[in-house]
C-alpha atoms as a PDB file:
ATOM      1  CA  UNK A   1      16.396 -21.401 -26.168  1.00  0.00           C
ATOM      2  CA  UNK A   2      17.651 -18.045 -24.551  1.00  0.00           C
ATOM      3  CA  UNK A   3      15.756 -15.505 -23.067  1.00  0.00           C
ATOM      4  CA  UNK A   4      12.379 -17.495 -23.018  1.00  0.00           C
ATOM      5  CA  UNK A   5      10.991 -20.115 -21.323  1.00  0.00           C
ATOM      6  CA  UNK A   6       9.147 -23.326 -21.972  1.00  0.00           C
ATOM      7  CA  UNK A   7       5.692 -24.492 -21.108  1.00  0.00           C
ATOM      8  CA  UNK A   8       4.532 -27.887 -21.792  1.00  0.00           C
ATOM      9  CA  UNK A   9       0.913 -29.083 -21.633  1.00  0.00           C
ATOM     10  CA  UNK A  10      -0.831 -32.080 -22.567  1.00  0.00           C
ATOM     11  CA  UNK A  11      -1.976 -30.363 -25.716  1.00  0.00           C
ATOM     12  CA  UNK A  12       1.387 -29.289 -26.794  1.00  0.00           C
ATOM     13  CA  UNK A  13       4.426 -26.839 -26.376  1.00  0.00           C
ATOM     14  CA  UNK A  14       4.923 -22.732 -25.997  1.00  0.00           C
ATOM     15  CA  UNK A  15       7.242 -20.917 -26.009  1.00  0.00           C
ATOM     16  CA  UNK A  16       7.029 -17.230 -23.922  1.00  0.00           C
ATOM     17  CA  UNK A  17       9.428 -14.434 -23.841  1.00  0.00           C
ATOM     18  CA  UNK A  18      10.774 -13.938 -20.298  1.00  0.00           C
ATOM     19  CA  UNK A  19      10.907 -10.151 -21.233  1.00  0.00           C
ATOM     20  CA  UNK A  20       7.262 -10.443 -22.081  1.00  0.00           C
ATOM     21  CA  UNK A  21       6.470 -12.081 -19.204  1.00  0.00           C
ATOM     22  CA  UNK A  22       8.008  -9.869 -16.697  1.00  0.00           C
ATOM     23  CA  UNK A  23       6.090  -6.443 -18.041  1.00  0.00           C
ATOM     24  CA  UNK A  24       2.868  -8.360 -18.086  1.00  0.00           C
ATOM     25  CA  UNK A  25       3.380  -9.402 -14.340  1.00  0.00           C
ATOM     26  CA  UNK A  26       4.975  -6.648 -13.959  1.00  0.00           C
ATOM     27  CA  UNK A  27       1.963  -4.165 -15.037  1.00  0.00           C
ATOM     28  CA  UNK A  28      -0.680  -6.599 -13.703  1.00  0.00           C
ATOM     29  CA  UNK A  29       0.671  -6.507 -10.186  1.00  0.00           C
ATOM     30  CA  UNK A  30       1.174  -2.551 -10.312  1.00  0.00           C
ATOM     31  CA  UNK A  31      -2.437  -2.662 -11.331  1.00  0.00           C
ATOM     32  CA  UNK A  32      -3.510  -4.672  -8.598  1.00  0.00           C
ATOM     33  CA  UNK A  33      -1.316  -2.358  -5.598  1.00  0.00           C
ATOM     34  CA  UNK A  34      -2.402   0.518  -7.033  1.00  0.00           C
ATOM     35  CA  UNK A  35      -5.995  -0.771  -6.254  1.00  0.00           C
ATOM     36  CA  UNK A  36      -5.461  -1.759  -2.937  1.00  0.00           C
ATOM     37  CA  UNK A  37      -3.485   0.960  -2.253  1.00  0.00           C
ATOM     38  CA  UNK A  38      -6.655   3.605  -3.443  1.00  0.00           C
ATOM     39  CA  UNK A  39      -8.846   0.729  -1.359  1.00  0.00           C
ATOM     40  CA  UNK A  40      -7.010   1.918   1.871  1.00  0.00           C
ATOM     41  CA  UNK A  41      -6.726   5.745   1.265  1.00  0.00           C
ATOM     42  CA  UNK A  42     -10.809   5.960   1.125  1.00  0.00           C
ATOM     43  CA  UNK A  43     -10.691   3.845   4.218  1.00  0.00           C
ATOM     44  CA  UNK A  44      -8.349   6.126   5.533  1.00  0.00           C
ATOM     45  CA  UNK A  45     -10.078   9.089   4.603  1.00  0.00           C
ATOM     46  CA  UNK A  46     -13.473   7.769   5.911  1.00  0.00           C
ATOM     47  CA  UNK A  47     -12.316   6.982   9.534  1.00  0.00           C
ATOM     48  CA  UNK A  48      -9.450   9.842  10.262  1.00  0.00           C
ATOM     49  CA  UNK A  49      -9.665  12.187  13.098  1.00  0.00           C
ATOM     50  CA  UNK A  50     -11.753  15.303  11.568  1.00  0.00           C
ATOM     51  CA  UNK A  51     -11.633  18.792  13.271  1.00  0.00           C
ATOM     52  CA  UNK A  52     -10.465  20.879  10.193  1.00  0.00           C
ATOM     53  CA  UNK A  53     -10.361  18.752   7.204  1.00  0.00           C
ATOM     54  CA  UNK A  54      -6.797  19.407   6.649  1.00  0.00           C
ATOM     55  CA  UNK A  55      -5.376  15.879   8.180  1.00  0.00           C
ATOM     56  CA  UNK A  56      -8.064  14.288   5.648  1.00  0.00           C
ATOM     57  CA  UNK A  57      -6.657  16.878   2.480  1.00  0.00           C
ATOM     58  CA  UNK A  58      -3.078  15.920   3.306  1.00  0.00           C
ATOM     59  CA  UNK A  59      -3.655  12.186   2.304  1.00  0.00           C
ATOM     60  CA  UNK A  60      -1.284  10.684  -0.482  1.00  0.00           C
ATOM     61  CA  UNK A  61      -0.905   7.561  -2.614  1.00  0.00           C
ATOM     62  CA  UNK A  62       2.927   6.367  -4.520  1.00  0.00           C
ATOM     63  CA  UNK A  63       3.501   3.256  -6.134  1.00  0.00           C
ATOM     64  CA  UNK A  64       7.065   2.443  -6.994  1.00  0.00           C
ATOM     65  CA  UNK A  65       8.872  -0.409  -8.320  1.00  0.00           C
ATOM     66  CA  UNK A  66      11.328  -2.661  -6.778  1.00  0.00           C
ATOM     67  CA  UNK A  67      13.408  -5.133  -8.179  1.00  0.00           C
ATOM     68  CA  UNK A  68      10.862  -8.245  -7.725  1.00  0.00           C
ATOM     69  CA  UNK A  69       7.725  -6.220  -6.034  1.00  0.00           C
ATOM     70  CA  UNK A  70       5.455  -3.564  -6.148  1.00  0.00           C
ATOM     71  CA  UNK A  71       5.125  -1.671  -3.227  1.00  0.00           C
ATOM     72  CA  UNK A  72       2.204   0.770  -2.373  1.00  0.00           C
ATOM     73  CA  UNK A  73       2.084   3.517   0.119  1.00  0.00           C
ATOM     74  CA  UNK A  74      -0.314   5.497   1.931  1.00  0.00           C
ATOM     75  CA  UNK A  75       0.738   8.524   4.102  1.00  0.00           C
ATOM     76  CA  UNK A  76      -0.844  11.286   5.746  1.00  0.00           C
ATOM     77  CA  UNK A  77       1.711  14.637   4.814  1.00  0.00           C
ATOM     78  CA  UNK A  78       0.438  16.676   7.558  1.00  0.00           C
ATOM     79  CA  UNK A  79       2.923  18.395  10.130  1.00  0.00           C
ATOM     80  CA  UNK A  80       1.208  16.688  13.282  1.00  0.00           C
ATOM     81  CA  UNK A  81       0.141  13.623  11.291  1.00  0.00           C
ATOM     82  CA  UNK A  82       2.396  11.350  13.348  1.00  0.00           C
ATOM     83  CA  UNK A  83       1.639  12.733  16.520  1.00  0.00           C
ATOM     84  CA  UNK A  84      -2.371  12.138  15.817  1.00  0.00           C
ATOM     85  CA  UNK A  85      -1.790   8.753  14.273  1.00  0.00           C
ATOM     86  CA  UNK A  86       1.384   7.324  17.156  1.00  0.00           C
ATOM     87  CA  UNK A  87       0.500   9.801  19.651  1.00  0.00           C
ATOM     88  CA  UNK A  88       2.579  12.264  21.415  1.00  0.00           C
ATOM     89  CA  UNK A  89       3.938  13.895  24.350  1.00  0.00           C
ATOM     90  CA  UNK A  90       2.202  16.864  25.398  1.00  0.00           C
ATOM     91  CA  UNK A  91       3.905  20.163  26.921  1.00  0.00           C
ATOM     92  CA  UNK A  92       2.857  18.794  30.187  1.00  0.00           C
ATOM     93  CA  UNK A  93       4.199  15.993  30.505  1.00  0.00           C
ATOM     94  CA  UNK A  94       1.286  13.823  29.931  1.00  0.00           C
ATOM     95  CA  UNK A  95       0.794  11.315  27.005  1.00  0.00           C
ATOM     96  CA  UNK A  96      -1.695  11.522  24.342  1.00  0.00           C
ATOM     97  CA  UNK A  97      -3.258   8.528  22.986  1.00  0.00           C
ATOM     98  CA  UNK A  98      -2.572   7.548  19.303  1.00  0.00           C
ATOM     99  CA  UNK A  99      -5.799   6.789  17.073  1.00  0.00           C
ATOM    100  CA  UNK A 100      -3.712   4.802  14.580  1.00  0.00           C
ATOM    101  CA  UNK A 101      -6.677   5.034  11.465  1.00  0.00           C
ATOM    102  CA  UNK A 102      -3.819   4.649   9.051  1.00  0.00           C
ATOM    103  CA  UNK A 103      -3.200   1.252  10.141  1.00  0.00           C
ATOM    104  CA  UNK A 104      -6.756  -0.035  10.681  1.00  0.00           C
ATOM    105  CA  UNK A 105      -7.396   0.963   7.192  1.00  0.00           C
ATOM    106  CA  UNK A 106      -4.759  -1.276   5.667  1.00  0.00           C
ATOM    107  CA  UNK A 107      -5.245  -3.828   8.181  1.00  0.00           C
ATOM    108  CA  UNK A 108      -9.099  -3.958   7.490  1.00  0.00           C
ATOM    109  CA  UNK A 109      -8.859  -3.748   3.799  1.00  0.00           C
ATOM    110  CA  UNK A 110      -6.338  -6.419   2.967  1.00  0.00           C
ATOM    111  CA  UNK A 111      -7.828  -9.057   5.445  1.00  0.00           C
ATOM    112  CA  UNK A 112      -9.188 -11.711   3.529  1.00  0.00           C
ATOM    113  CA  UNK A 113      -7.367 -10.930   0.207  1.00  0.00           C
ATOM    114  CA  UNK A 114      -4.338 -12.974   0.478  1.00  0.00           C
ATOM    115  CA  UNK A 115      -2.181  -9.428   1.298  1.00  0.00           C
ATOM    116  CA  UNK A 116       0.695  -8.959   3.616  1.00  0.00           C
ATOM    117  CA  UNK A 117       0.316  -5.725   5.300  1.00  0.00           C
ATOM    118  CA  UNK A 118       3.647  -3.980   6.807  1.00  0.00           C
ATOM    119  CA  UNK A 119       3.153  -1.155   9.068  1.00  0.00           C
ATOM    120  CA  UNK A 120       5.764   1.530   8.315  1.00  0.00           C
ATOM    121  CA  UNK A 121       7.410   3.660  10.220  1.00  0.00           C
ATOM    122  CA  UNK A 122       8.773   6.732   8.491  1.00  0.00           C
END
Protein backbone atom coordinates (compact mmCIF):
# COMPACT_ATOMS: atom_id res chain seq x y z
CA UNK A 1 0.00 0.00 0.00
CA UNK A 2 1.57 3.52 -0.78
CA UNK A 3 1.73 6.34 1.28
CA UNK A 4 0.53 4.52 4.54
CA UNK A 5 1.75 2.26 6.79
CA UNK A 6 0.76 -0.94 8.51
CA UNK A 7 0.15 -1.81 12.10
CA UNK A 8 -0.55 -5.22 13.21
CA UNK A 9 -1.86 -6.23 16.64
CA UNK A 10 -3.08 -9.26 18.12
CA UNK A 11 -6.60 -8.03 17.61
CA UNK A 12 -6.20 -7.28 14.02
CA UNK A 13 -4.80 -4.91 11.21
CA UNK A 14 -4.75 -0.82 10.49
CA UNK A 15 -3.97 0.87 8.22
CA UNK A 16 -2.67 4.85 8.92
CA UNK A 17 -1.89 7.52 6.51
CA UNK A 18 1.79 8.52 6.77
CA UNK A 19 0.54 12.10 5.85
CA UNK A 20 -1.78 11.83 8.78
CA UNK A 21 0.63 10.70 10.90
CA UNK A 22 3.26 13.22 10.37
CA UNK A 23 0.78 16.47 11.15
CA UNK A 24 -0.44 14.70 14.22
CA UNK A 25 3.24 14.25 15.49
CA UNK A 26 3.94 16.96 13.93
CA UNK A 27 1.34 19.36 15.90
CA UNK A 28 1.66 17.28 19.10
CA UNK A 29 5.37 17.87 19.40
CA UNK A 30 4.99 21.74 18.47
CA UNK A 31 2.50 21.61 21.28
CA UNK A 32 4.70 20.11 23.63
CA UNK A 33 8.05 22.78 22.71
CA UNK A 34 5.93 25.43 22.76
CA UNK A 35 5.20 24.43 26.45
CA UNK A 36 8.50 23.96 27.51
CA UNK A 37 9.64 26.67 25.75
CA UNK A 38 6.85 29.22 27.79
CA UNK A 39 8.09 26.80 30.96
CA UNK A 40 11.63 28.42 30.58
CA UNK A 41 10.73 32.08 29.66
CA UNK A 42 8.78 32.44 33.23
CA UNK A 43 11.84 30.84 34.69
CA UNK A 44 13.76 33.20 32.91
CA UNK A 45 11.80 36.05 33.74
CA UNK A 46 11.62 35.09 37.49
CA UNK A 47 15.45 34.85 38.10
CA UNK A 48 17.00 37.67 35.54
CA UNK A 49 19.13 40.44 36.71
CA UNK A 50 16.46 43.36 37.59
CA UNK A 51 17.59 47.06 37.84
CA UNK A 52 15.11 48.59 35.25
CA UNK A 53 12.77 46.01 34.09
CA UNK A 54 13.77 46.42 30.59
CA UNK A 55 16.20 43.13 30.35
CA UNK A 56 12.96 41.26 31.84
CA UNK A 57 10.45 43.26 28.94
CA UNK A 58 12.88 42.30 26.19
CA UNK A 59 12.21 38.48 26.67
CA UNK A 60 10.97 36.46 23.50
CA UNK A 61 9.63 33.02 22.58
CA UNK A 62 9.79 31.38 18.45
CA UNK A 63 9.00 28.04 17.57
CA UNK A 64 9.91 26.95 14.09
CA UNK A 65 9.89 23.86 12.20
CA UNK A 66 12.63 21.78 10.91
CA UNK A 67 12.61 19.04 8.70
CA UNK A 68 12.28 16.14 11.51
CA UNK A 69 12.14 18.53 14.83
CA UNK A 70 10.70 21.23 16.54
CA UNK A 71 12.91 23.57 17.89
CA UNK A 72 12.08 26.24 20.62
CA UNK A 73 13.89 29.35 21.51
CA UNK A 74 14.19 31.69 24.23
CA UNK A 75 16.20 34.98 23.90
CA UNK A 76 16.62 38.03 25.73
CA UNK A 77 16.50 41.08 22.68
CA UNK A 78 18.12 43.58 24.79
CA UNK A 79 21.29 45.58 23.49
CA UNK A 80 23.54 44.47 26.57
CA UNK A 81 21.69 41.18 26.99
CA UNK A 82 24.79 39.17 26.10
CA UNK A 83 27.10 41.07 28.00
CA UNK A 84 24.78 40.53 31.35
CA UNK A 85 24.09 36.93 30.52
CA UNK A 86 28.23 35.85 29.07
CA UNK A 87 29.75 38.72 30.68
CA UNK A 88 31.92 41.35 29.31
CA UNK A 89 34.93 43.37 29.19
CA UNK A 90 34.72 46.54 30.88
CA UNK A 91 36.41 49.97 29.66
CA UNK A 92 39.02 49.18 32.15
CA UNK A 93 40.25 46.41 31.39
CA UNK A 94 38.72 44.30 33.98
CA UNK A 95 36.22 41.38 33.42
CA UNK A 96 32.73 41.26 34.48
CA UNK A 97 31.21 38.15 35.62
CA UNK A 98 28.36 36.57 33.52
CA UNK A 99 25.05 35.60 35.53
CA UNK A 100 24.01 33.15 32.80
CA UNK A 101 19.90 33.01 34.09
CA UNK A 102 19.07 32.13 30.53
CA UNK A 103 20.74 28.92 30.80
CA UNK A 104 19.81 27.88 34.36
CA UNK A 105 16.30 28.34 33.32
CA UNK A 106 16.39 25.78 30.54
CA UNK A 107 18.73 23.68 32.33
CA UNK A 108 16.43 23.60 35.50
CA UNK A 109 13.23 23.21 33.67
CA UNK A 110 13.94 20.34 31.34
CA UNK A 111 15.81 18.19 34.02
CA UNK A 112 13.84 15.32 34.70
CA UNK A 113 11.60 15.49 31.55
CA UNK A 114 13.44 13.40 29.17
CA UNK A 115 14.68 16.94 27.21
CA UNK A 116 17.95 17.65 25.59
CA UNK A 117 18.87 21.13 26.31
CA UNK A 118 21.46 22.96 23.79
CA UNK A 119 22.90 26.12 24.90
CA UNK A 120 23.05 28.55 21.95
CA UNK A 121 25.20 30.88 21.07
CA UNK A 122 23.88 33.58 18.78
Amino acid sequence: MAGGITIRGTGGRATVSLTALNVLAGTSCTKMVDEMTNRILLVARGTVPVRTGNLRASHTTSIRQEAMRVVGLVAAEAEYAAAVHDGAKMRNGKKRKGNPWLARAARSSVVGQGWKFTANRG
